[in-house]
Every structure is written in C-alpha cells, then in structure tokens.
Protein backbone atom coordinates (compact mmCIF):
# COMPACT_ATOMS: atom_id res chain seq x y z
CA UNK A 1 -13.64 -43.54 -19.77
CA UNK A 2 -10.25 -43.92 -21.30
CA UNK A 3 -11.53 -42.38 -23.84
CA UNK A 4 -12.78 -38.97 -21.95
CA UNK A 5 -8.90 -39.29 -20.66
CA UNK A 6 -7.38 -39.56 -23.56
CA UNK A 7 -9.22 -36.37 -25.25
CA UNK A 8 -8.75 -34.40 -22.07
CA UNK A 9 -4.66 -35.48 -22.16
CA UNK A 10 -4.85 -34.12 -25.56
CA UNK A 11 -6.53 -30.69 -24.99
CA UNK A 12 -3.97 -30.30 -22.47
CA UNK A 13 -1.08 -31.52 -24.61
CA UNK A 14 -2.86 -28.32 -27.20
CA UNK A 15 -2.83 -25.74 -24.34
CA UNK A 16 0.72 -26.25 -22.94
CA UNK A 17 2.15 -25.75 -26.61
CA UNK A 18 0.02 -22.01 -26.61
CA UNK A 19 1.03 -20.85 -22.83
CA UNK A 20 4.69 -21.86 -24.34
CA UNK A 21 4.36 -19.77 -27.47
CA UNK A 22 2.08 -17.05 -25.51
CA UNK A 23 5.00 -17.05 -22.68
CA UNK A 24 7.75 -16.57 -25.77
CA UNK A 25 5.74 -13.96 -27.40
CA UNK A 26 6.33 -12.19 -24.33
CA UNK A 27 9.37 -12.65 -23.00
CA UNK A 28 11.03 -11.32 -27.15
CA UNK A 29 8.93 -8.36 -26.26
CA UNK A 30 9.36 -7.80 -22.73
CA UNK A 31 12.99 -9.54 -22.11
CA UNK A 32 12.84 -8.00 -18.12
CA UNK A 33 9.76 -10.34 -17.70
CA UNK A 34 12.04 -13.28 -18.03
CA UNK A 35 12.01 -14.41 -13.91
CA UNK A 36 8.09 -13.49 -13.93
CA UNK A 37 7.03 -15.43 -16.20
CA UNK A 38 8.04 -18.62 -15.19
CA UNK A 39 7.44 -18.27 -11.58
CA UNK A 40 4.15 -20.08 -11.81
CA UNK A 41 3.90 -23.35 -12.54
CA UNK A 42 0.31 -24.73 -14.95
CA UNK A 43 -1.82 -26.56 -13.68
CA UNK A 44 -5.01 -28.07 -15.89
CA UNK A 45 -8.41 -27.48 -14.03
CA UNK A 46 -11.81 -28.06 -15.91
CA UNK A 47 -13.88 -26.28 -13.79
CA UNK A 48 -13.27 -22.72 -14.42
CA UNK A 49 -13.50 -20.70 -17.14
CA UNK A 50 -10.69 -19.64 -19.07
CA UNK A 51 -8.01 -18.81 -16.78
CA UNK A 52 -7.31 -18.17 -13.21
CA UNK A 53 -3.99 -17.49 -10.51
CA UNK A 54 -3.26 -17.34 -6.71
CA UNK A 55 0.06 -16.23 -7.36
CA UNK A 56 1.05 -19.90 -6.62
CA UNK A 57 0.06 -21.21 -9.81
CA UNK A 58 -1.86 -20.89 -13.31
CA UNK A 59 -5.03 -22.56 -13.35
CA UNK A 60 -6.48 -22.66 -16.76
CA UNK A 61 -9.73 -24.91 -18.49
CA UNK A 62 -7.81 -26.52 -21.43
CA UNK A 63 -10.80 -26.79 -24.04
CA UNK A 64 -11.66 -23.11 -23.31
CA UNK A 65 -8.61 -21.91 -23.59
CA UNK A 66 -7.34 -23.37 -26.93
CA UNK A 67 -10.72 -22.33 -28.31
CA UNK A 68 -9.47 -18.67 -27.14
CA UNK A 69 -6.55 -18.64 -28.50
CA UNK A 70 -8.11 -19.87 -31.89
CA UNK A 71 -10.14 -16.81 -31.75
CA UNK A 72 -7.16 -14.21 -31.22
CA UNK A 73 -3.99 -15.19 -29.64
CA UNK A 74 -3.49 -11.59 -28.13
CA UNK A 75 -6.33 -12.47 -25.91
CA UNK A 76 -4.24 -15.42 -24.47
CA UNK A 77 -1.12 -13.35 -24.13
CA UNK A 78 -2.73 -10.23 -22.42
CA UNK A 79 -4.55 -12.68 -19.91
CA UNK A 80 -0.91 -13.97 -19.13
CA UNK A 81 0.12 -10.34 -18.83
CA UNK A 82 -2.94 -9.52 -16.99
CA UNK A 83 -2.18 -12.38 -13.93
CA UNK A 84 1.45 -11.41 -13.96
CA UNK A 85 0.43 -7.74 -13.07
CA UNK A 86 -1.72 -9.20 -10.28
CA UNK A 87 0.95 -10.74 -8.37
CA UNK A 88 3.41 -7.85 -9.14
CA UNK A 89 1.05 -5.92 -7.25
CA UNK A 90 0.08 -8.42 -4.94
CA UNK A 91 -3.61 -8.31 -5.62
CA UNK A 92 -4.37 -12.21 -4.84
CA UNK A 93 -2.62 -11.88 -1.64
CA UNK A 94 -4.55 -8.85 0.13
CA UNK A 95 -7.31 -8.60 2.07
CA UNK A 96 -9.94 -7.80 0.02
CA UNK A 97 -12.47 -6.65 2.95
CA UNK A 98 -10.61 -4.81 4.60
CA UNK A 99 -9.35 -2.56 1.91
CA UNK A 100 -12.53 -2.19 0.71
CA UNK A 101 -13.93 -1.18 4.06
CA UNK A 102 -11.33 1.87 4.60
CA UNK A 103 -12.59 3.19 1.29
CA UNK A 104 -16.03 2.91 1.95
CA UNK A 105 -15.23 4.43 5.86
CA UNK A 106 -12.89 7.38 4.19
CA UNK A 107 -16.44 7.70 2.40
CA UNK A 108 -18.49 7.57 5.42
CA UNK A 109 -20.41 4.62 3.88
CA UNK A 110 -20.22 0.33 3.68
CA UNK A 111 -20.52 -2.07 0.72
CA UNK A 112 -21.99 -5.49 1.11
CA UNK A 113 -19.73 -6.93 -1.55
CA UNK A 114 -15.82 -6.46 -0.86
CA UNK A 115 -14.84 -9.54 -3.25
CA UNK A 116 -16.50 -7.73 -6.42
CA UNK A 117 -15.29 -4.04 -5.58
CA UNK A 118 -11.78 -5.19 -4.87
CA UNK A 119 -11.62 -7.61 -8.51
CA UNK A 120 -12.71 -4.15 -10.44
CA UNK A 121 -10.20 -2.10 -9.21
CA UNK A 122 -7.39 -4.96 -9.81
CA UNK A 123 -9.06 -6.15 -13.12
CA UNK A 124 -9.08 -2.23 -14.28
CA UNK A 125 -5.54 -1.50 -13.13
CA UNK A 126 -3.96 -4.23 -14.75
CA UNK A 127 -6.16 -3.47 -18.15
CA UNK A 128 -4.73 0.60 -17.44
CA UNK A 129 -1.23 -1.01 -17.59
CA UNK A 130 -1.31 -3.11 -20.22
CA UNK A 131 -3.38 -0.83 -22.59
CA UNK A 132 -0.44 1.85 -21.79
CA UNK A 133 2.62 -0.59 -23.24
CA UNK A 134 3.64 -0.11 -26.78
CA UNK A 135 3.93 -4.22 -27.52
CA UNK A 136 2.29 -5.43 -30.65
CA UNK A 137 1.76 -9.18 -28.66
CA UNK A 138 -0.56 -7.02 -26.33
CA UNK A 139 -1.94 -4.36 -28.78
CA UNK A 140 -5.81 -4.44 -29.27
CA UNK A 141 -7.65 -1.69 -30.76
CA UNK A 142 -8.02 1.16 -28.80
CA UNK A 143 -11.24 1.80 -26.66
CA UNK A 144 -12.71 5.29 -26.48
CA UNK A 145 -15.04 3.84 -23.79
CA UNK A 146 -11.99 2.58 -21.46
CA UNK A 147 -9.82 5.89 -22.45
CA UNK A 148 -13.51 7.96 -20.92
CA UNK A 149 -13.07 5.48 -17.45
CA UNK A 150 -9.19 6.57 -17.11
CA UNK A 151 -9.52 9.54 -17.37
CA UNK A 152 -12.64 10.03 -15.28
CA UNK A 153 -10.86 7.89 -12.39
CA UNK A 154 -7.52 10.07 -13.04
CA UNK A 155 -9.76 12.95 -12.11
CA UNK A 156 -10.96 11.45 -8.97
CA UNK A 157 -7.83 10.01 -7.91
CA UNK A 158 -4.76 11.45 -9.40
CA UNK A 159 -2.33 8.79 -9.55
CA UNK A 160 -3.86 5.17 -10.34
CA UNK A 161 -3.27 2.36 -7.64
CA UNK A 162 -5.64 -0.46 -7.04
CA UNK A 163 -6.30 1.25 -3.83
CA UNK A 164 -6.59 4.85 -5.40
CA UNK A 165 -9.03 3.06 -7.32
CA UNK A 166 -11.06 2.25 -4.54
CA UNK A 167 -11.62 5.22 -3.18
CA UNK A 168 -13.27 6.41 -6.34
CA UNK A 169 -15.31 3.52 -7.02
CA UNK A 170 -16.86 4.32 -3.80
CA UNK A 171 -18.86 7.09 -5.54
CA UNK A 172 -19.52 5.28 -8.82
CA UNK A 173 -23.16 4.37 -9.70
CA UNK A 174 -23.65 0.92 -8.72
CA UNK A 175 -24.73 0.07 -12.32
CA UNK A 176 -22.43 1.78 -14.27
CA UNK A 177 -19.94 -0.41 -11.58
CA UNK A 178 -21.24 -3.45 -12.90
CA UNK A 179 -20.93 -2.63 -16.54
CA UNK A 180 -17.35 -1.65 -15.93
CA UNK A 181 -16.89 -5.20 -14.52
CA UNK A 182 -17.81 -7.14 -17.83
CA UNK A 183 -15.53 -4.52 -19.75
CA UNK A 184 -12.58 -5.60 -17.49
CA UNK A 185 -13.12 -9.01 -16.60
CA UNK A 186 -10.11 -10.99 -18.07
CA UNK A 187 -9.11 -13.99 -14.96
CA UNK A 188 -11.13 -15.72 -12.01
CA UNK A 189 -10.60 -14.35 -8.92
CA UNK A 190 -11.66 -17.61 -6.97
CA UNK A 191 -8.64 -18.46 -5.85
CA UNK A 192 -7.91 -15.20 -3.87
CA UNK A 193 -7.32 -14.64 -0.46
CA UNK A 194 -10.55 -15.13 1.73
CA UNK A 195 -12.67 -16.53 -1.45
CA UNK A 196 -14.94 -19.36 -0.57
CA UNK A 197 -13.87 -21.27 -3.72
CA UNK A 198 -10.68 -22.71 -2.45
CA UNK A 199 -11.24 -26.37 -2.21
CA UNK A 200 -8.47 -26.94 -5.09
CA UNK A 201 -5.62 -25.08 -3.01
CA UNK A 202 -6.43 -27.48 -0.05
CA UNK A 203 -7.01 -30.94 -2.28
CA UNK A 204 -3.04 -29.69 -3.80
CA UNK A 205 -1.46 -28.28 -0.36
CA UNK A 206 -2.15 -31.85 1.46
CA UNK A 207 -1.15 -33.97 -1.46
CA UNK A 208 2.50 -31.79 -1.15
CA UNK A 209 4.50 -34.21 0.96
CA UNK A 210 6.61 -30.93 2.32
CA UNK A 211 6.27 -29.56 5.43
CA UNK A 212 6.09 -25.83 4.76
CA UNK A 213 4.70 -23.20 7.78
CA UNK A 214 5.91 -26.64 10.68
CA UNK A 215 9.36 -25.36 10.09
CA UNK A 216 8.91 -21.60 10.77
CA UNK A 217 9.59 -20.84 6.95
CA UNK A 218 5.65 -19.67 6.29
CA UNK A 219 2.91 -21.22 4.56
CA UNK A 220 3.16 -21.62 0.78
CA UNK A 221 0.69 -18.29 0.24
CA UNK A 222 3.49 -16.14 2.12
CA UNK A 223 6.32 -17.68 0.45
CA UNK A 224 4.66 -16.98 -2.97
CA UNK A 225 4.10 -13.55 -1.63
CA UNK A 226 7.68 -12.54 -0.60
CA UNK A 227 8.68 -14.36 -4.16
CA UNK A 228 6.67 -11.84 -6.00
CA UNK A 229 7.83 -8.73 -3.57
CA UNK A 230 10.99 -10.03 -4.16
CA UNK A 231 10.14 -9.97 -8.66
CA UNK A 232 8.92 -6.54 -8.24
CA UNK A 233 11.91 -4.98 -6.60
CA UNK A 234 14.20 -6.34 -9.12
CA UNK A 235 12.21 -5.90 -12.33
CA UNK A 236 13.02 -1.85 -12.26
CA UNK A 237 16.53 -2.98 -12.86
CA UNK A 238 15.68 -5.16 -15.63
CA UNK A 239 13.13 -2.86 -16.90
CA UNK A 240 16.12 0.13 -17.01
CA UNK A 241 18.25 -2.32 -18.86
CA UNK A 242 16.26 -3.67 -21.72
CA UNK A 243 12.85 -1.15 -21.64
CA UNK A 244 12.41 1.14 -24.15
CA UNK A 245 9.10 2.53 -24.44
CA UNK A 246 6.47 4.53 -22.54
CA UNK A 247 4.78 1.78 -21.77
CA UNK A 248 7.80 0.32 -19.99
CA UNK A 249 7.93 3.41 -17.83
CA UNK A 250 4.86 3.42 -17.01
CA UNK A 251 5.14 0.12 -15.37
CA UNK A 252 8.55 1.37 -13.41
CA UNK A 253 6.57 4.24 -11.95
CA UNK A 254 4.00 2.17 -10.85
CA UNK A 255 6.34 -0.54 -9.33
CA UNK A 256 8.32 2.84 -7.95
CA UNK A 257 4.62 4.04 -6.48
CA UNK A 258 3.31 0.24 -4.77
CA UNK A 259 7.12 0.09 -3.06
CA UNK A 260 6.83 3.07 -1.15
CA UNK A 261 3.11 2.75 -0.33
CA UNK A 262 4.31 -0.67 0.95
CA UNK A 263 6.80 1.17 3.80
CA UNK A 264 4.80 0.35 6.84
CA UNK A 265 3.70 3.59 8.51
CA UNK A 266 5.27 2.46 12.16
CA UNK A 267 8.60 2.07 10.33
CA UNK A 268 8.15 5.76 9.12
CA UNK A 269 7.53 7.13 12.49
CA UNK A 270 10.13 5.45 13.94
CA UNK A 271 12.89 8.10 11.71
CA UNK A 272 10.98 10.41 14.06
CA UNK A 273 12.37 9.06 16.98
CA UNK A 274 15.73 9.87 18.87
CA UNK A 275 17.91 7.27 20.88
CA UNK A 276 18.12 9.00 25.13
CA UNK A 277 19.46 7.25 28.02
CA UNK A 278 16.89 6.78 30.55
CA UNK A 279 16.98 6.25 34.10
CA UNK A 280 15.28 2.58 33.54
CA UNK A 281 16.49 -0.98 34.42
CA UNK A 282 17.42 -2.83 31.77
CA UNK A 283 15.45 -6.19 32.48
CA UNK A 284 17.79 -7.98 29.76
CA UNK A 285 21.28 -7.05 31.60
CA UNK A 286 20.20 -7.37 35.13
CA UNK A 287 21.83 -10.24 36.79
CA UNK A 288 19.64 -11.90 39.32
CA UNK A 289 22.59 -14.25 40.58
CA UNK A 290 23.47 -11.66 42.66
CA UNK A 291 19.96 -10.73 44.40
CA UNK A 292 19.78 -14.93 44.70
CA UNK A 293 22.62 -15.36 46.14
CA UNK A 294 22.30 -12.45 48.63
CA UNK A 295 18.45 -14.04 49.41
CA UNK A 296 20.25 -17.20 50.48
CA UNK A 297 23.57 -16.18 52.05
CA UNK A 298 22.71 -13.44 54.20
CA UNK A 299 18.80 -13.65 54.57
CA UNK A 300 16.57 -10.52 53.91
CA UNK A 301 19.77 -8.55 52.52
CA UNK A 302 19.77 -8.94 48.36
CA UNK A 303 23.05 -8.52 46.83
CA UNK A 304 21.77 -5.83 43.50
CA UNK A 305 24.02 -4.69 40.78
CA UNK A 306 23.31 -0.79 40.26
CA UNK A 307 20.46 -0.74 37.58
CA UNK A 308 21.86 -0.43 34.14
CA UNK A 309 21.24 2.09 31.86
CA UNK A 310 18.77 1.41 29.06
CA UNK A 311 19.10 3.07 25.74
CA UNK A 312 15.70 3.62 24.37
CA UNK A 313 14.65 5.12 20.80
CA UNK A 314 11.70 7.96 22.44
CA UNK A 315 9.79 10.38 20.34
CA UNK A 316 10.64 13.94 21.93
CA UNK A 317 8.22 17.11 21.30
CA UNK A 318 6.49 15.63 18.12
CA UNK A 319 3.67 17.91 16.38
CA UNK A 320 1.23 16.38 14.20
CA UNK A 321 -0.63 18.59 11.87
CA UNK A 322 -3.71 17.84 10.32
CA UNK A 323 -5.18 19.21 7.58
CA UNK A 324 -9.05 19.66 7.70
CA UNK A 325 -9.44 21.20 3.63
CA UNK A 326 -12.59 19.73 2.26
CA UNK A 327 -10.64 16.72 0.45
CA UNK A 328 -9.02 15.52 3.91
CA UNK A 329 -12.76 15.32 5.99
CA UNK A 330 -14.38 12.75 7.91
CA UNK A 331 -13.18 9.55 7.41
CA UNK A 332 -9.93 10.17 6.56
CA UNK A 333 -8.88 12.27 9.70
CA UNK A 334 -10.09 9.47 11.86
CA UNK A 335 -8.52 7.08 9.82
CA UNK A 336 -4.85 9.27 10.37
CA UNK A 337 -5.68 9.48 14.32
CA UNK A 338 -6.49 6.02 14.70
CA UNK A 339 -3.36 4.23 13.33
CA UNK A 340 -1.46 6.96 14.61
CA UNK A 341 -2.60 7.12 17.96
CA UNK A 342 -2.29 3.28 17.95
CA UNK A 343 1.19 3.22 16.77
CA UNK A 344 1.96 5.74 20.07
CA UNK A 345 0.26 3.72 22.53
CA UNK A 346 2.99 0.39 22.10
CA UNK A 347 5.22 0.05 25.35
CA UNK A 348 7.73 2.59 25.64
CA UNK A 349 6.94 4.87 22.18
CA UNK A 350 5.57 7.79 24.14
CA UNK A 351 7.61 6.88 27.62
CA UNK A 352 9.68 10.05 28.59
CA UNK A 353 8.65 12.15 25.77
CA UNK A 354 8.23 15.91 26.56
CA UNK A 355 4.63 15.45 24.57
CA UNK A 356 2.47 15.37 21.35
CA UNK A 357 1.19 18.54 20.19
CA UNK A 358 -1.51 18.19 17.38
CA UNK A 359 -2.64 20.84 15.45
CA UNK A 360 -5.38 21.24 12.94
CA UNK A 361 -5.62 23.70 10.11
CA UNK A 362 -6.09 24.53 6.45
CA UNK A 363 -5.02 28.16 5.78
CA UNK A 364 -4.61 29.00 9.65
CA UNK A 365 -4.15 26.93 13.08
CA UNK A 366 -8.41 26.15 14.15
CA UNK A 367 -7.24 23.86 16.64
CA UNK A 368 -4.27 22.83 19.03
CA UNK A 369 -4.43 19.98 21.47
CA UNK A 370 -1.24 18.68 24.03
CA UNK A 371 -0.85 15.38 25.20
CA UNK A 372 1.46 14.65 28.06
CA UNK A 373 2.89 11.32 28.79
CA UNK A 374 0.91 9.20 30.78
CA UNK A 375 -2.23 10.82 29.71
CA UNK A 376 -4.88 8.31 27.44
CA UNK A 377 -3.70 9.19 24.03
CA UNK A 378 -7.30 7.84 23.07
CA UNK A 379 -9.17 10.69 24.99
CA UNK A 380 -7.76 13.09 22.47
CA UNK A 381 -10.57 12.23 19.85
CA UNK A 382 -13.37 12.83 22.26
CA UNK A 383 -12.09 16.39 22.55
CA UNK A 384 -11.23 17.32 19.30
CA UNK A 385 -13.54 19.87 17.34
CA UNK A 386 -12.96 19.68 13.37
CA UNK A 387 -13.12 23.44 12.04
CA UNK A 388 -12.12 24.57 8.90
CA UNK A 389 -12.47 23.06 5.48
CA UNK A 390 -11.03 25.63 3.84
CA UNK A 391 -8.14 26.03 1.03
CA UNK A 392 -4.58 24.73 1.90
CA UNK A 393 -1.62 26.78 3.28
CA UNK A 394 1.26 24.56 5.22
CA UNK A 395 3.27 27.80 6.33
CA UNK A 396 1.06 29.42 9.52
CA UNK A 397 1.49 25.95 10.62
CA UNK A 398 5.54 26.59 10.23
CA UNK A 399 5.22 29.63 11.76
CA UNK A 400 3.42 29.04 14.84
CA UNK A 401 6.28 26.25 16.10
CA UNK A 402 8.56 28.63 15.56
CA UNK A 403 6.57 31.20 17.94
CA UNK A 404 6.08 28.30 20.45
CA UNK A 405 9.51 27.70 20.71
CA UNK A 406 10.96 31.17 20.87
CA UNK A 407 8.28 31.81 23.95
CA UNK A 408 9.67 28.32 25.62
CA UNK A 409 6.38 26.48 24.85
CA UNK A 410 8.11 23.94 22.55
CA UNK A 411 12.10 23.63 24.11
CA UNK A 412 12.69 20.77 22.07
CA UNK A 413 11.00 20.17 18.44
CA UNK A 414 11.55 16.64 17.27
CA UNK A 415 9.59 16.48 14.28
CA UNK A 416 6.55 17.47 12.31
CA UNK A 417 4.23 15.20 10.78
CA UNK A 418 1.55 17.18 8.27
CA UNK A 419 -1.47 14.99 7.15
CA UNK A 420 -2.73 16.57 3.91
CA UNK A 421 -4.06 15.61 0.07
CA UNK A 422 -0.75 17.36 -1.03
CA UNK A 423 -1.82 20.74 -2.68
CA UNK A 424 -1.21 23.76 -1.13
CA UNK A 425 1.69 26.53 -0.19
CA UNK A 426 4.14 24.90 1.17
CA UNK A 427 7.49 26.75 3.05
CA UNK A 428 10.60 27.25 0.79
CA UNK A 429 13.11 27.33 4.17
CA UNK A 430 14.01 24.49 5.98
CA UNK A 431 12.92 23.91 9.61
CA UNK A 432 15.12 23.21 12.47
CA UNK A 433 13.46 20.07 12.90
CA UNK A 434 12.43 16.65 10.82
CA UNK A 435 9.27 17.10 8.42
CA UNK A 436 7.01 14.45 6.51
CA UNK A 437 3.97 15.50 4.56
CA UNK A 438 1.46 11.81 4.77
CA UNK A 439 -0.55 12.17 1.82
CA UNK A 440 -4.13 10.88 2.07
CA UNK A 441 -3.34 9.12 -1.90
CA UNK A 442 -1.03 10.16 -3.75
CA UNK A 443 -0.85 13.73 -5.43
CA UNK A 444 -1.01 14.34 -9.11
CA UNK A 445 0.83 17.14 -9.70
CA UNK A 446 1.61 16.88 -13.21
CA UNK A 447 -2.26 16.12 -13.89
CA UNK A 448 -3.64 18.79 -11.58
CA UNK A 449 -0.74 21.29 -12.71
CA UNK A 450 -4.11 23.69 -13.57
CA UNK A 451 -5.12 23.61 -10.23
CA UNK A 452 -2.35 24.13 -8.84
CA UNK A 453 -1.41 27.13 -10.42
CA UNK A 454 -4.66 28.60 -9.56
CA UNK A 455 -4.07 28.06 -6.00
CA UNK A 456 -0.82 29.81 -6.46
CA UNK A 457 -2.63 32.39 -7.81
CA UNK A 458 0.51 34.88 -8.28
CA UNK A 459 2.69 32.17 -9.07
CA UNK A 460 5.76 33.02 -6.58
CA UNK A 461 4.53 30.35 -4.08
CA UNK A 462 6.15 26.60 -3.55
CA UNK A 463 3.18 24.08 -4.70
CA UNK A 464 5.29 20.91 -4.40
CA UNK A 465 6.74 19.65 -1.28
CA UNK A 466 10.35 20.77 -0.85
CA UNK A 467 13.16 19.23 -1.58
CA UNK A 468 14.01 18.85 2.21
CA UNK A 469 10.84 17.41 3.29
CA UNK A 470 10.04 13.64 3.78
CA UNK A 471 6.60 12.41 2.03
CA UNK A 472 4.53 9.05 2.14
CA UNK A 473 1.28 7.84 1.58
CA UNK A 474 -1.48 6.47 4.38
C-alpha cells in the first residue's frame, strides 16, 4: 500500500511540473491569458481519462497525462487551451437539454441525446478557435478534413457560436455526427451541469468547511460562473493590449459576439418602454395609519390620503414584425412569439398601453393582428395564419406604419421590433420611432457578401441594417 502511494505521489509530483511548464508556455504566448489561467485550481483524479473541468477546477489522471505529454507536449497545452475556452464561453455551466431542445424545435424535430450534441458543438468550437491562433505552443498540422467541417458549418450558420452550431448539427447525418465527435474530443465532459457523473463535486463541496449559497452569496457553480463572465469581459482589454495576430482577433470577436447574445431579451424590450404617470395607487407610498386610525376614532369613516401617483415604465403602440422568408419558418416564429408574448404578459408590461400590433411579411404585409390591453395575449397564436415564405424586403413594412399613422390608426408609435435572419432591403431613412432587427443567429455578411449582392440585384439598395437601427440575437 505505501507503496501504490508513494508511486501515485510521484506521478503527481511529474504532472504538476508539466501543467506548470504547459501553463508558462502559454501565458509567454498569450500574456492576456494571465488571470485565466490560474483561475482553476488541480486537482489529481485517477478515474478519468486524461483531463477534465467544471469551471471550478482541473481534474486530470496523472499517469495518463504525463504519458501525453511524453508523446507531444502541444497536446497538453491545447487541452489547457481547450478547457479555458469552455469556461470563457460558459459551456460547463449551461443547460445542455434545453439548448439542445430549441435547436431540435427551431427544426421541428427531438434528439434523445442532449449531453452528446451539446459536447460536439463545444468540443468543435473551441478546436475552431484554437486552430485559428497563430501560437507555435498550439500549432499542429493543419487538417483538410476539419478546414471541410468549418466551412460546411460556416455555410449553414454564418457566424460560429456553440449555439449556431447547434442548429446545424440538427441536420447532420447521425453518423457522420459521431465521427466528428472522435475528431474533436479533447476533455471529459462529466463534470458538466446536469451530468450523472458528479459524485466527485459532492465528496469535495461537503468536505469544504465554508458555507457558500447559506449566506445568500450563491453556490460555488454560480460563483465560478460570474468569475468566468467576469474573465471574459476583461480579456478584450488585455487582448487589445498585448494581441497581435489574427488569431487573437478572432477570439475578441467571438468574446464581442457571446456578450451581446448574453443581453437577456426582457432587458432589450424594456429600451422599448416609456416612463407615464398613471392614475394607479401606489401600494408602496400609501399610508395605512391614516385609514387605521380613522377605523378606530370615528367608526365606519377611514381617514385616506389621496392615492399617489405611480410612475410606471408601459410599452405604448409597439409593432412587432415578423418575418415569414423560408429561413425564419416553423419553429423559429413560435419560438419569437412565445418568449415574447411571455415577456408581455408580467404584471403591469402591457397595463395602459394603447396596443400591440403584429405584422407578418417577407416582401409585403400577409398578415396584421391588434391586441388590446386586457385581451389574452396567448389567443393571438390560435389566430394567426403564416403566409408567405418569400424573399426579404423590411421597407413595405416601414411604409405601412407610416400610412397607419397618417390615417389615425397608429396615434402614437413606440417602437418596432422586426424578427428576421438579417438579409434583405432594409430602409436608408430613419423612422420616427425606436427600431431593433432580432436576428434568428447571427448574420454573416461578410461570408454571404455573394448573396447578398444578388438580392440587391441593382446594387443601390441598403443590405445591412442601418446605422440607426438597434440589432440582437434570439
């Protein structure tokens, strides 16, 4: 026995001394990793293979992973790499099922695995950003075969995210899925959220003698999470102080790309709101001494204050326009009405408004429904008829407010929210009134520039969204 402990001490003595010069490798290439890299502590664990994170920690097997390194030390350094980019982008912390789900749903089908979808499309998006960096510590020769899977999923998805991803795994051949998986494979996933395998995190969180999530300051999964949010939003400072390589920008747009998908779509509806008086008690500076005292003093005659007046944020006349082109079908339109129509339903969002016009289109209006306040928001999608599915042209849409409101059928535009996959003619003047285009992924417009042009066919037309014009992605 002492024996067993004294040649596992030493294995582990052999692997600390290669994650420290793997770590330093790193750090004299990539200086802006410096806070990233030792975030996580190491901690030995014999029963997986190779190498493994929950964004917590580094697990790694010892044995197995000096006997990697002895067979190339770049393969210990871009496995470092490779976990690192997993937290940035918070792959160990998201709900694997779910995500997978709304793919699969935009899809109009269902996968039986979640776990194994989900690890491809992280394990391939870190392997897309480390293959792109220009550091000889990470530099393996160059594989047509993974070149041919970029750029096929580039054509399917434009700009690559781990959810972009996804969406076009959803349509990849179950077998070529699985090669794809050995190609990429680098960490374990086991230790991810909602993975059976977690018996290690529990055995380490109750030997911690802290009392982390009794004192309202989280668990120790949501305090690693906001650690690495917090990495992420300052590494495109670093990374604009000591990058210098395409491979370094590559990274910053990406980082630049998972913040904003990260703004929570109820936050972005809310810049659609305005702040109105309304003729409402305000529960919070009503003083009920007064009616009490009243009660008691003089019998049935309450003593009230006159009602304060409460100053609520309320939507106005907001239009929603949704486009029903061929790429923004099915799944995805229900997907839009859903969340929205959920967001509008909380206490007090749609209270007072004059109403929500939606409108549905592609190169002219097929479709315009008004909801009133007080009316089920929720009945809306048992009346709505999906026409359409043609090309993409955001003026008539424009065009028609403007008609509405000249004839007094819209007094008092708030905003505009178009739901569209980004390509089509969009209007070079500015409204009188807010606008967002909500992208179903994020447009490529540099990659589809061919397309585009087509569509603009003479050329004259706007193809990007304006300069005036808020976007975000679903």
């Amino acid at each position: 026995m002492g024996s067993e402990g004294s040649s596992r001490k030493k294995w582990e003595e052999l692997a600390s001394v290669v994650w420290e010069r793997s770590g330093r490798r790193l750090f004299l290439s990539m200086p802006y990793l410096a806070v990233a890299l030792n975030r996580m502590p190491l901690v030995p664990d014999g029963r997986i293979v190779f190498t493994a994170t929950d964004g917590e920690n580094i697990y790694y097997n010892p044995m197995l992973f000096v006997q990697r390194y002895k067979e190339n030390p770049i393969y210990v350094n871009r496995a470092y790499m490779h976990m690192i980019l997993h937290c940035m982008f918070l792959a160990p912390f998201k709900d694997a099922r779910e995500l997978v789900e709304a793919a699969f749903a935009a899809g109009g089908g269902s996968c039986d695995d979640a776990g194994l979808l989900f690890d491809l499309a992280a394990d391939i998006y870190a392997e897309y950003l480390i293959d792109g960096m220009d550091v000889e510590a990470l530099r393996m020769p160059e594989s047509d075969i993974r070149s041919g899977i970029y750029k096929d999923l580039k054509s399917k998805c434009g700009v690559l995210s781990i959810e972009n991803i996804l969406r076009a795994l959803v349509d990849t051949d179950p077998g070529k899925a699985a090669e794809w998986e050995m190609l990429f494979r680098v960490d374990d996933h086991c230790f991810w959220q909602g993975r059976g395998n977690d018996e290690k995190k529990r055995e380490e969180e109750e030997s911690k003698d802290d009392d982390r999530g009794k004192d309202g300051t989280g668990t120790s999964e949501e305090d690693a999470q906001k650690k690495w949010e917090e990495t992420a939003r300052s590494l495109g400072t670093a990374i604009a102080v000591y990058g210098n390589g395409r491979g370094d920008n590559r990274l910053l747009k990406s980082l630049e790309g998972e913040r904003k998908r990260k703004i929570s779509y109820r936050d972005f509806l809310k810049k659609f709101m305005k702040i109105r008086e309304m003729r409402r008690i305000d529960v919070d500076s009503f003083d009920y001494g007064y009616y009490n005292y009243g009660m008691n003093v003089y019998g049935d005659m309450p003593l009230i204050e006159e009602p304060e007046m409460k100053e609520d944020k309320q939507l106005g006349e907001l239009f929603i326009a949704i486009d029903t082109s061929g790429s923004c079908s099915g799944g995805l339109i229900e997907k839009f009405l859903d969340e929205t129509l959920e967001i509008l339903t909380i206490r007090g969002m749609f209270y007072g408004s004059e109403g929500i016009r939606l409108l549905l289109c592609d190169n002219e209006i097929t479709g315009d429904y008004l909801l009133k306040p007080g009316e089920d928001l929720k009945s809306i999608k048992d009346r709505i008829s999906v026409n359409g599915f043609g090309g993409t042209d955001f003026r008539p849409v424009f065009r028609y407010m403007r008609r509405l409101r000249e004839k007094g059928g819209a007094r008092r535009i708030n905003g505009l929210l178009y739901f569209t996959d980004g390509y089509g003619i969009y209007p070079r003047e500015r409204p009188g009134w807010k606008t967002a285009f909500i992208f179903a992924k994020e447009p490529d417009f540099d990659g589809d520039e061919g397309m585009i042009r087509k569509m603009g066919a003479g050329g004259r037309e706007l193809l990007r969204p304006p300069a005036w014009a808020l976007t975000a992605v679903l």
